[in-house]
C-alpha atoms as a PDB file:
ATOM      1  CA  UNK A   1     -14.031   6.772  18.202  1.00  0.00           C
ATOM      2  CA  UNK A   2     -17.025   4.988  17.114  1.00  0.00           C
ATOM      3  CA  UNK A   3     -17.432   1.444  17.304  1.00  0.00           C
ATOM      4  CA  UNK A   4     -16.095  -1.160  14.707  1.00  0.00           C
ATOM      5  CA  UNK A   5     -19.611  -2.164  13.081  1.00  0.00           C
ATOM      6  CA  UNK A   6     -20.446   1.267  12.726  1.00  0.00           C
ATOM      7  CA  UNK A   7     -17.384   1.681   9.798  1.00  0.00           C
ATOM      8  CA  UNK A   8     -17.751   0.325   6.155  1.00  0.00           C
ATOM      9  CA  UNK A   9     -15.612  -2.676   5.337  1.00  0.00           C
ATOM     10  CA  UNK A  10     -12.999  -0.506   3.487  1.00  0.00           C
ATOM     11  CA  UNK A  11     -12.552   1.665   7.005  1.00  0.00           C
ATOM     12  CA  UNK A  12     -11.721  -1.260   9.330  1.00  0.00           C
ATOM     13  CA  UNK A  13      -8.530  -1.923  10.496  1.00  0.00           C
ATOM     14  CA  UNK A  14      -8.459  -5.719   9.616  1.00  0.00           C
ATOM     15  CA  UNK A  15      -8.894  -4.081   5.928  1.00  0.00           C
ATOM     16  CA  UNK A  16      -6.322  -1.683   6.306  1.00  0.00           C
ATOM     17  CA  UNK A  17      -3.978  -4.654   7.733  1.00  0.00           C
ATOM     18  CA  UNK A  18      -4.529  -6.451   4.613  1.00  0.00           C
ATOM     19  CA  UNK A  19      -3.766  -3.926   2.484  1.00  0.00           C
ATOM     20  CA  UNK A  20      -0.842  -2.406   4.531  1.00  0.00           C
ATOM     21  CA  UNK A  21       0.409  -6.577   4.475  1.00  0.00           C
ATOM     22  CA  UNK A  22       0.405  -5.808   0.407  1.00  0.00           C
ATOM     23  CA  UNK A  23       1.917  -2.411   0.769  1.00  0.00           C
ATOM     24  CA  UNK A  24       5.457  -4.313   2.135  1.00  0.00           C
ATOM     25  CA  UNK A  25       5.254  -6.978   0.167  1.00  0.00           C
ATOM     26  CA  UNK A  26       4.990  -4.672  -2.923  1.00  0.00           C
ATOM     27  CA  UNK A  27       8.310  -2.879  -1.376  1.00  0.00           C
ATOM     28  CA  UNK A  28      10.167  -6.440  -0.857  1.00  0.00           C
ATOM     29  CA  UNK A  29       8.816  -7.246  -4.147  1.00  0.00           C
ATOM     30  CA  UNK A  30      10.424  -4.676  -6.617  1.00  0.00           C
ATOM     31  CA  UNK A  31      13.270  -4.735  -4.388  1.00  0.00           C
ATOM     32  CA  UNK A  32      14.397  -8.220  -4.118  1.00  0.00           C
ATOM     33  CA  UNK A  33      13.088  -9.224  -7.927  1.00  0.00           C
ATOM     34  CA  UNK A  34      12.246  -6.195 -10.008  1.00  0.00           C
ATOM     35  CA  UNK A  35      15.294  -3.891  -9.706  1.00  0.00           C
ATOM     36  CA  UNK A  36      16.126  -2.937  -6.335  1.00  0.00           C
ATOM     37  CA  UNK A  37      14.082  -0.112  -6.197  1.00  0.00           C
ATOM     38  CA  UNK A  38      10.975   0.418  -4.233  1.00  0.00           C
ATOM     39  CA  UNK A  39       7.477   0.557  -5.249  1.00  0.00           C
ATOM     40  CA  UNK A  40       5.181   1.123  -2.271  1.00  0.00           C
ATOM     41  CA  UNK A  41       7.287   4.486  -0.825  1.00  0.00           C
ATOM     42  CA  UNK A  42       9.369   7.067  -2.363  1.00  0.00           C
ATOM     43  CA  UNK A  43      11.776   8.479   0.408  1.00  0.00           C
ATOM     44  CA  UNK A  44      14.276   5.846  -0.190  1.00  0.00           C
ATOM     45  CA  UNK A  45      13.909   6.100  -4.401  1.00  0.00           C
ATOM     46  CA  UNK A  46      14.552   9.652  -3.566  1.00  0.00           C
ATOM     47  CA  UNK A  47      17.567   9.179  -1.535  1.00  0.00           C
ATOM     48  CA  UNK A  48      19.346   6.663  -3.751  1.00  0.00           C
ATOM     49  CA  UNK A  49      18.685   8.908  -6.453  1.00  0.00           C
ATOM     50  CA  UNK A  50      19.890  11.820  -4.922  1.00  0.00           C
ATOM     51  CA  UNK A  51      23.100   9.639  -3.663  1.00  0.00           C
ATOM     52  CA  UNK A  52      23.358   8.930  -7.743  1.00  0.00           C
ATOM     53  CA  UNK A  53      23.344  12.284  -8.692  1.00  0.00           C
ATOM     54  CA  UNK A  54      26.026  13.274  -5.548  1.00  0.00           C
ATOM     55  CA  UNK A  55      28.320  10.246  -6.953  1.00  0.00           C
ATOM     56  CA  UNK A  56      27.924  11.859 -10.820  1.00  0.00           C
ATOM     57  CA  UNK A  57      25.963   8.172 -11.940  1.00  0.00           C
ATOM     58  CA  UNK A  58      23.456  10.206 -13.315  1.00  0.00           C
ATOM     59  CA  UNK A  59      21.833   7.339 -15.331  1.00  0.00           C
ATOM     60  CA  UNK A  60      21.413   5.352 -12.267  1.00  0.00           C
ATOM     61  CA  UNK A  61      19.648   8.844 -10.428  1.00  0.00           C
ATOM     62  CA  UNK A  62      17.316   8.898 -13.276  1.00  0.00           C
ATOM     63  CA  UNK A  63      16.552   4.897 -12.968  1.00  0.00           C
ATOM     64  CA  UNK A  64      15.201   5.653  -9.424  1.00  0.00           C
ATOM     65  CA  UNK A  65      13.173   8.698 -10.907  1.00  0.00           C
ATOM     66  CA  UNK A  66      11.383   6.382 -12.803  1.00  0.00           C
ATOM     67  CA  UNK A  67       8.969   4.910 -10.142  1.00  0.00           C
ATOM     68  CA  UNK A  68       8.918   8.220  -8.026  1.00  0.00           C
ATOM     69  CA  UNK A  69       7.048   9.681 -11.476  1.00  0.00           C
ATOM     70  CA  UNK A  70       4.870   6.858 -12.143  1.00  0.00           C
ATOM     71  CA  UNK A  71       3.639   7.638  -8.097  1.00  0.00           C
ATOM     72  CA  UNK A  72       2.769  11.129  -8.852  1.00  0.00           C
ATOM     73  CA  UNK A  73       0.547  10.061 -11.757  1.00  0.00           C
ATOM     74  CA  UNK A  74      -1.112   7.584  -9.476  1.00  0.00           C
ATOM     75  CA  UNK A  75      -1.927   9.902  -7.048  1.00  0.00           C
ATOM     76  CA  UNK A  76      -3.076  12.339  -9.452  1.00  0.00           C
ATOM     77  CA  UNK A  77      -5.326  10.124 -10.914  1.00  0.00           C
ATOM     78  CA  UNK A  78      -7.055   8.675  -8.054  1.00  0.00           C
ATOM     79  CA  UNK A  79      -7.537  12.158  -6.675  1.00  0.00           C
ATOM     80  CA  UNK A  80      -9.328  13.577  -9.823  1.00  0.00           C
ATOM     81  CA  UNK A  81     -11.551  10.752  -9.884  1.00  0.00           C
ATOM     82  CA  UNK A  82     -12.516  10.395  -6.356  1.00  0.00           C
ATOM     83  CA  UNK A  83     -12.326  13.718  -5.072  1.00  0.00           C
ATOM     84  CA  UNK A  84     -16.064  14.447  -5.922  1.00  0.00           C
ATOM     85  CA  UNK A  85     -17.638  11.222  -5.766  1.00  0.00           C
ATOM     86  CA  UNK A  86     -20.426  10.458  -3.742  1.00  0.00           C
ATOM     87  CA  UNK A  87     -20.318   7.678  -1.082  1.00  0.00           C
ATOM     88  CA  UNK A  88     -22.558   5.310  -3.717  1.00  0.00           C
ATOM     89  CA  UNK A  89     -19.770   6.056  -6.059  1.00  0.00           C
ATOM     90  CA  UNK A  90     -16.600   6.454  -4.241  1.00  0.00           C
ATOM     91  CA  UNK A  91     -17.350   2.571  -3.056  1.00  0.00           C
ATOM     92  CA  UNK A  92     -17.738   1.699  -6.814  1.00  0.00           C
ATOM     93  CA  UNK A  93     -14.212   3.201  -7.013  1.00  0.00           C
ATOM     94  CA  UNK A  94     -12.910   1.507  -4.608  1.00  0.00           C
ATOM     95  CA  UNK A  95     -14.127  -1.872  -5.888  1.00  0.00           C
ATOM     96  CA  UNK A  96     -12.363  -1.151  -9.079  1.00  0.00           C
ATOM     97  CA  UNK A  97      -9.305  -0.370  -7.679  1.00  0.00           C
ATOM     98  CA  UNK A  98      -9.174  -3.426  -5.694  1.00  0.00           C
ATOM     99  CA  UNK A  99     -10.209  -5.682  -8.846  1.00  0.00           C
ATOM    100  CA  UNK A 100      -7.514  -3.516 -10.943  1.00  0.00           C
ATOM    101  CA  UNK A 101      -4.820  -4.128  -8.418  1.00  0.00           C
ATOM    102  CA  UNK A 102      -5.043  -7.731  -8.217  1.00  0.00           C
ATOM    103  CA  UNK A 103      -5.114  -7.589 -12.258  1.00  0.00           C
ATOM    104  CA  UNK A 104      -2.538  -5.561 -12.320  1.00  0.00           C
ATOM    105  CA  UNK A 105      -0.238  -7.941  -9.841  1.00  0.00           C
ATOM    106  CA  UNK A 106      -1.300 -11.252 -11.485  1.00  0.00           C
ATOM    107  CA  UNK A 107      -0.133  -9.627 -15.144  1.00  0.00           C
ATOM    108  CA  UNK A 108       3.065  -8.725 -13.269  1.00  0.00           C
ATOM    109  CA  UNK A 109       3.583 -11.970 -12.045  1.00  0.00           C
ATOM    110  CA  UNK A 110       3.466 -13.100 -15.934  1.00  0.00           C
ATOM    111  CA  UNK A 111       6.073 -10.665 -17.044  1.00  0.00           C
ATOM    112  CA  UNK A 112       9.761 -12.619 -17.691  1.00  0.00           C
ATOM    113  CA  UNK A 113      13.413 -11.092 -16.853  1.00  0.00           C
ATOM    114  CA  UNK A 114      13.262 -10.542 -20.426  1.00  0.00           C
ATOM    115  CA  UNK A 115      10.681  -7.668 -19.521  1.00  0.00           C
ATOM    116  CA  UNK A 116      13.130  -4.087 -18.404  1.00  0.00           C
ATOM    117  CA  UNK A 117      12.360  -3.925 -14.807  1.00  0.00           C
ATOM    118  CA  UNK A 118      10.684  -0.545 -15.497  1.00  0.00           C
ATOM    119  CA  UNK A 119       7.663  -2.235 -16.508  1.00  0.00           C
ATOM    120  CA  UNK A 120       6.265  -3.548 -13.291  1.00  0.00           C
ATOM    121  CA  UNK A 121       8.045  -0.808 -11.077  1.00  0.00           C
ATOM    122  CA  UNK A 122       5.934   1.248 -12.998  1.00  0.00           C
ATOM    123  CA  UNK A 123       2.507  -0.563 -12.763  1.00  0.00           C
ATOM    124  CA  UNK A 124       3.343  -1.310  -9.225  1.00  0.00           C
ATOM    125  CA  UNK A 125       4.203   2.009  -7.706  1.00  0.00           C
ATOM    126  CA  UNK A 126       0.720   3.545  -9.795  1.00  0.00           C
ATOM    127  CA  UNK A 127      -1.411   0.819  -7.945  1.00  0.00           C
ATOM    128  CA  UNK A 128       0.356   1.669  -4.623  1.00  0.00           C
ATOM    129  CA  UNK A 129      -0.057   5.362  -5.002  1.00  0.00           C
ATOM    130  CA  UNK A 130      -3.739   4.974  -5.762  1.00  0.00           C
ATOM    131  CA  UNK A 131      -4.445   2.547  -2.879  1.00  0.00           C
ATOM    132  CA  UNK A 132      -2.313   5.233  -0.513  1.00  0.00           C
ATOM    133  CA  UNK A 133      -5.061   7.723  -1.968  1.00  0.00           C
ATOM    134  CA  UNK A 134      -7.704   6.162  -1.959  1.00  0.00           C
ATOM    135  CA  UNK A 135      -8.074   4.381   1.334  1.00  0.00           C
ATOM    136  CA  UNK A 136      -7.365   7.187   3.853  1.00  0.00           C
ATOM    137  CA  UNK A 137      -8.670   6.547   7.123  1.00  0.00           C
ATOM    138  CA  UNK A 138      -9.110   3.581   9.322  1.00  0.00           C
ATOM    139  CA  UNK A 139     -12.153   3.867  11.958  1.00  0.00           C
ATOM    140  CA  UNK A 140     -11.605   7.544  12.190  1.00  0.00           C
ATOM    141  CA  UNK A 141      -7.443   7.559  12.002  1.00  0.00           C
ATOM    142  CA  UNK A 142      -5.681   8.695   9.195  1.00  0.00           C
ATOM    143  CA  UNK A 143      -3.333   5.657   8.040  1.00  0.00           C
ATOM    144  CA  UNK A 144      -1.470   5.400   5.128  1.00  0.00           C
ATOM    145  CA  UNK A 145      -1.174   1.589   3.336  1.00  0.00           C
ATOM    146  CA  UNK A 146       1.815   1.925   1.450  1.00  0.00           C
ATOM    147  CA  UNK A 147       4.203   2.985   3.458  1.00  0.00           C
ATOM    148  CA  UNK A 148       5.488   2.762   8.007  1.00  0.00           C
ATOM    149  CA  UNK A 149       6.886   6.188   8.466  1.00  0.00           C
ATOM    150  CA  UNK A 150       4.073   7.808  10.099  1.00  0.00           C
ATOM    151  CA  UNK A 151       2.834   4.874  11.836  1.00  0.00           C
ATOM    152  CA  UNK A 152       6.138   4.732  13.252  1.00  0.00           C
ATOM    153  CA  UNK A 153       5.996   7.958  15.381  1.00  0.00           C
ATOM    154  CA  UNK A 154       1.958   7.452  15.720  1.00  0.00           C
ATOM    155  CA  UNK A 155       3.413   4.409  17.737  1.00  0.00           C
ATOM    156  CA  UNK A 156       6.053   6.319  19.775  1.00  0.00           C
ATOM    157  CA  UNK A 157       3.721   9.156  20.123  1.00  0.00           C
ATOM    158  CA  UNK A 158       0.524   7.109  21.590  1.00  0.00           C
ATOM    159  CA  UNK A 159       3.058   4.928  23.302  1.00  0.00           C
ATOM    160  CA  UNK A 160       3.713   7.934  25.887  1.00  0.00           C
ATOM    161  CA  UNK A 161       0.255   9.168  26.031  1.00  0.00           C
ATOM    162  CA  UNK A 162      -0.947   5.558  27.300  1.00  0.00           C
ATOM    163  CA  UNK A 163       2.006   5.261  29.794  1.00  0.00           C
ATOM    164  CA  UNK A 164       2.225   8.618  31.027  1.00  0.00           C
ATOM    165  CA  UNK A 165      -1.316  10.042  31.057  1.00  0.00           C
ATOM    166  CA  UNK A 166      -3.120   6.513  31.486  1.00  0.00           C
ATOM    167  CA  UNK A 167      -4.715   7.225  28.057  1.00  0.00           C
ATOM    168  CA  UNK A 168      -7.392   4.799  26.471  1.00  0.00           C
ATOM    169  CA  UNK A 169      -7.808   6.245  23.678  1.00  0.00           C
ATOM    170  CA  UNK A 170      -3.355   6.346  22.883  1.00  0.00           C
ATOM    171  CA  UNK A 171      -3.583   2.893  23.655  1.00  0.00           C
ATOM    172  CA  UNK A 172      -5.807   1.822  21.440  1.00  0.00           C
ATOM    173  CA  UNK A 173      -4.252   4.112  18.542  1.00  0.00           C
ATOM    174  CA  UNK A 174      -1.122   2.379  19.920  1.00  0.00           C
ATOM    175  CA  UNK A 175      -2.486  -1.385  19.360  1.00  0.00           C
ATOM    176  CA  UNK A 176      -3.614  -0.232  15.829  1.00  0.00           C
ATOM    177  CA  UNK A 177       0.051   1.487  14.576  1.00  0.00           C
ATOM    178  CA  UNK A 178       1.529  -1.854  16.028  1.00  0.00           C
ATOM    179  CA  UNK A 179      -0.872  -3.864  13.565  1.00  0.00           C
ATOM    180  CA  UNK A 180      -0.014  -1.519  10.489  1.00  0.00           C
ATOM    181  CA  UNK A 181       3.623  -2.013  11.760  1.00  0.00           C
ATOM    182  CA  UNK A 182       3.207  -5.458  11.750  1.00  0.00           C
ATOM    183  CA  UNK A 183       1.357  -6.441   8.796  1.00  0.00           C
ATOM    184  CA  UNK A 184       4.320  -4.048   6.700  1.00  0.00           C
ATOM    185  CA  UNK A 185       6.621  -6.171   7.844  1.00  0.00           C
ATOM    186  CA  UNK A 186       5.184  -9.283   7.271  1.00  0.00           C
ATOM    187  CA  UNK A 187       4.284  -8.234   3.822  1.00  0.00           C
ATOM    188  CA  UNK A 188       7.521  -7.122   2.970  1.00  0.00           C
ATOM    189  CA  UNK A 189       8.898 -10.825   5.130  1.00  0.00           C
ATOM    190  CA  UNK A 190       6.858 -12.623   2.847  1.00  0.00           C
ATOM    191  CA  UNK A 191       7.563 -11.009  -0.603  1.00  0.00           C
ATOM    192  CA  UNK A 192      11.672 -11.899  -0.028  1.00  0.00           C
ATOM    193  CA  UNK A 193      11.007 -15.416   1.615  1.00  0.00           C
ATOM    194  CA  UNK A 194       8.165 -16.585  -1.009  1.00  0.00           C
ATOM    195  CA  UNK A 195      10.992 -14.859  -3.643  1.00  0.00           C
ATOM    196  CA  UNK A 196      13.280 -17.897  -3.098  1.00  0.00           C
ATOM    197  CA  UNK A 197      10.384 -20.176  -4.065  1.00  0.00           C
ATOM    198  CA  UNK A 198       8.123 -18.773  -6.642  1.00  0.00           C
ATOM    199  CA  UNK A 199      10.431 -16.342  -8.394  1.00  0.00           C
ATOM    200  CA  UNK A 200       7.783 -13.724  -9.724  1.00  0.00           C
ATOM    201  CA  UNK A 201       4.809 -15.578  -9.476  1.00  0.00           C
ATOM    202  CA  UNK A 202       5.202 -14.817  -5.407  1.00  0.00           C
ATOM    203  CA  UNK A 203       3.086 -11.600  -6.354  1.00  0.00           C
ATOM    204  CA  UNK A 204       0.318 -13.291  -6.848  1.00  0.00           C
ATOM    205  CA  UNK A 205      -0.333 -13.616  -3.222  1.00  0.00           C
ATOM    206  CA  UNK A 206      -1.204 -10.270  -3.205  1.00  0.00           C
ATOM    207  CA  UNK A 207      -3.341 -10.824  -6.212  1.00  0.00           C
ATOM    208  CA  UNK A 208      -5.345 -13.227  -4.521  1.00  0.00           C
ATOM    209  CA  UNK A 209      -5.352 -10.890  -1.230  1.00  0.00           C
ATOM    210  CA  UNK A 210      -6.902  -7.871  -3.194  1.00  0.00           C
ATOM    211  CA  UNK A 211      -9.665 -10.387  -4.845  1.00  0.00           C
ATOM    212  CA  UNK A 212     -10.635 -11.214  -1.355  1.00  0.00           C
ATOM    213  CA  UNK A 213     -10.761  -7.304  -0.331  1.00  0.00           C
ATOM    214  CA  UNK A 214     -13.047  -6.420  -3.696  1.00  0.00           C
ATOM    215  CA  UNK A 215     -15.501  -9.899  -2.379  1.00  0.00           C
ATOM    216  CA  UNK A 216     -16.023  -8.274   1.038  1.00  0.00           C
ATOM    217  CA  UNK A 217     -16.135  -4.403  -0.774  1.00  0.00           C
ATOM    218  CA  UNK A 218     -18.215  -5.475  -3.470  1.00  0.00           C
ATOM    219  CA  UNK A 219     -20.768  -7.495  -1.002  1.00  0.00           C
ATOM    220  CA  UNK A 220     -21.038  -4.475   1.292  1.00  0.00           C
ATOM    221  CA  UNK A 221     -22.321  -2.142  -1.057  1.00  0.00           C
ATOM    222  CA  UNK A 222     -24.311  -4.400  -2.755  1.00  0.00           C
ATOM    223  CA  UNK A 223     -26.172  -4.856   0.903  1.00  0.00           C
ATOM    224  CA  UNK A 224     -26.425  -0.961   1.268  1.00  0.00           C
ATOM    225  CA  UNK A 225     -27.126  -0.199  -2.317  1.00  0.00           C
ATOM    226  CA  UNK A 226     -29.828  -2.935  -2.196  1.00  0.00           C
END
């Protein structure tokens, strides 16, 4: 692995912290306030559907479908227009996608009970699928940002490696799946906890999170771009 200061801002892992801490709270967001479904990751949307369906509540299924949709678009789109960027270009992208996520969350954070819960599970599982696109790898490791399964057995897997073979390398791959681990959870803590207090405005937490990820982006490449 290479050193920290030899990765851009958008591949460290204090980056992909911060945006695996809004991940969660996106997930304990849409939960606890917006429907009881879940934005951020699909397995479980797929599973209650699925349970729906099994049960015959096939209105309900097709509630869950919703989000699981509006994910697939998201990923679609950020993969047609990053796929064949440049680096110049692909860091423009992601400084847009930072600035439209924490536009997208502070409009959300507007949006009444009057609004159908759709609405923001919609927005909100686009933005998540594009960040999960998007941002890809963290100092060399493939990590996703929206969701904990894989960093789960990354964790188990490293765990082993660093105990059993006195491994380096698994231990430090084991200290970073702890922080993803981590930071999910404390995300998806806060969203529930700050729930109780600010009602929907809570989201704009992560509004203010992504503003300060776009600063850092945007600063970067302005240093390298000159």
């Amino acid at each position: 692995m290479k050193s920290e200061g030899n990765y851009r801002v958008v591949e460290k892992l204090w980056f992909f912290a911060l945006l695996m801490f809004a991940g969660g709270f996106y997930g304990g967001y849409t939960f606890s306030l917006r429907g009881k479904v879940f934005a951020n990751a699909q397995t479980a949307n797929l599973v209650m559907m699925m349970l729906s369906f099994g049960n015959g509540e096939w209105k309900k299924g097709f509630y869950a479908f919703v989000p699981l949709t509006a994910y697939i678009l998201g990923v679609c789109m950020a993969e047609f227009i990053s796929g064949k960027m440049n680096q110049k270009n692909k860091g423009l992208f992601e400084e847009k996608l930072l600035l439209f996520e924490a536009f997208v969350s502070f409009v959300i954070g507007l949006m009444p009970s009057s609004v159908p819960d759709h609405v923001p599970q919609v927005a909100l599982s686009f933005i998540c699928a594009m960040q999960f696109t998007a941002f890809r790898q963290a100092e060399g490791v493939n990590m996703a940002t929206t969701f904990c399964t894989a960093h789960v057995r990354q964790l188990g897997v490293n765990l082993v490696k660093a105990v059993r073979d006195k491994n380096e390398n698994a231990a430090v791959l084991f200290r970073g799946h702890a922080i993803m681990l981590l930071s999910f959870c404390g995300g998806a803590f806060m969203a529930v906890f700050l729930s109780h207090i600010f009602s929907f405005y809570c989201i704009w937490l992560v509004s203010t999170l992504h503003l300060f990820l776009f600063y850092h982006t945007r600063k970067e490449n302005r240093e390298w771009n000159g």
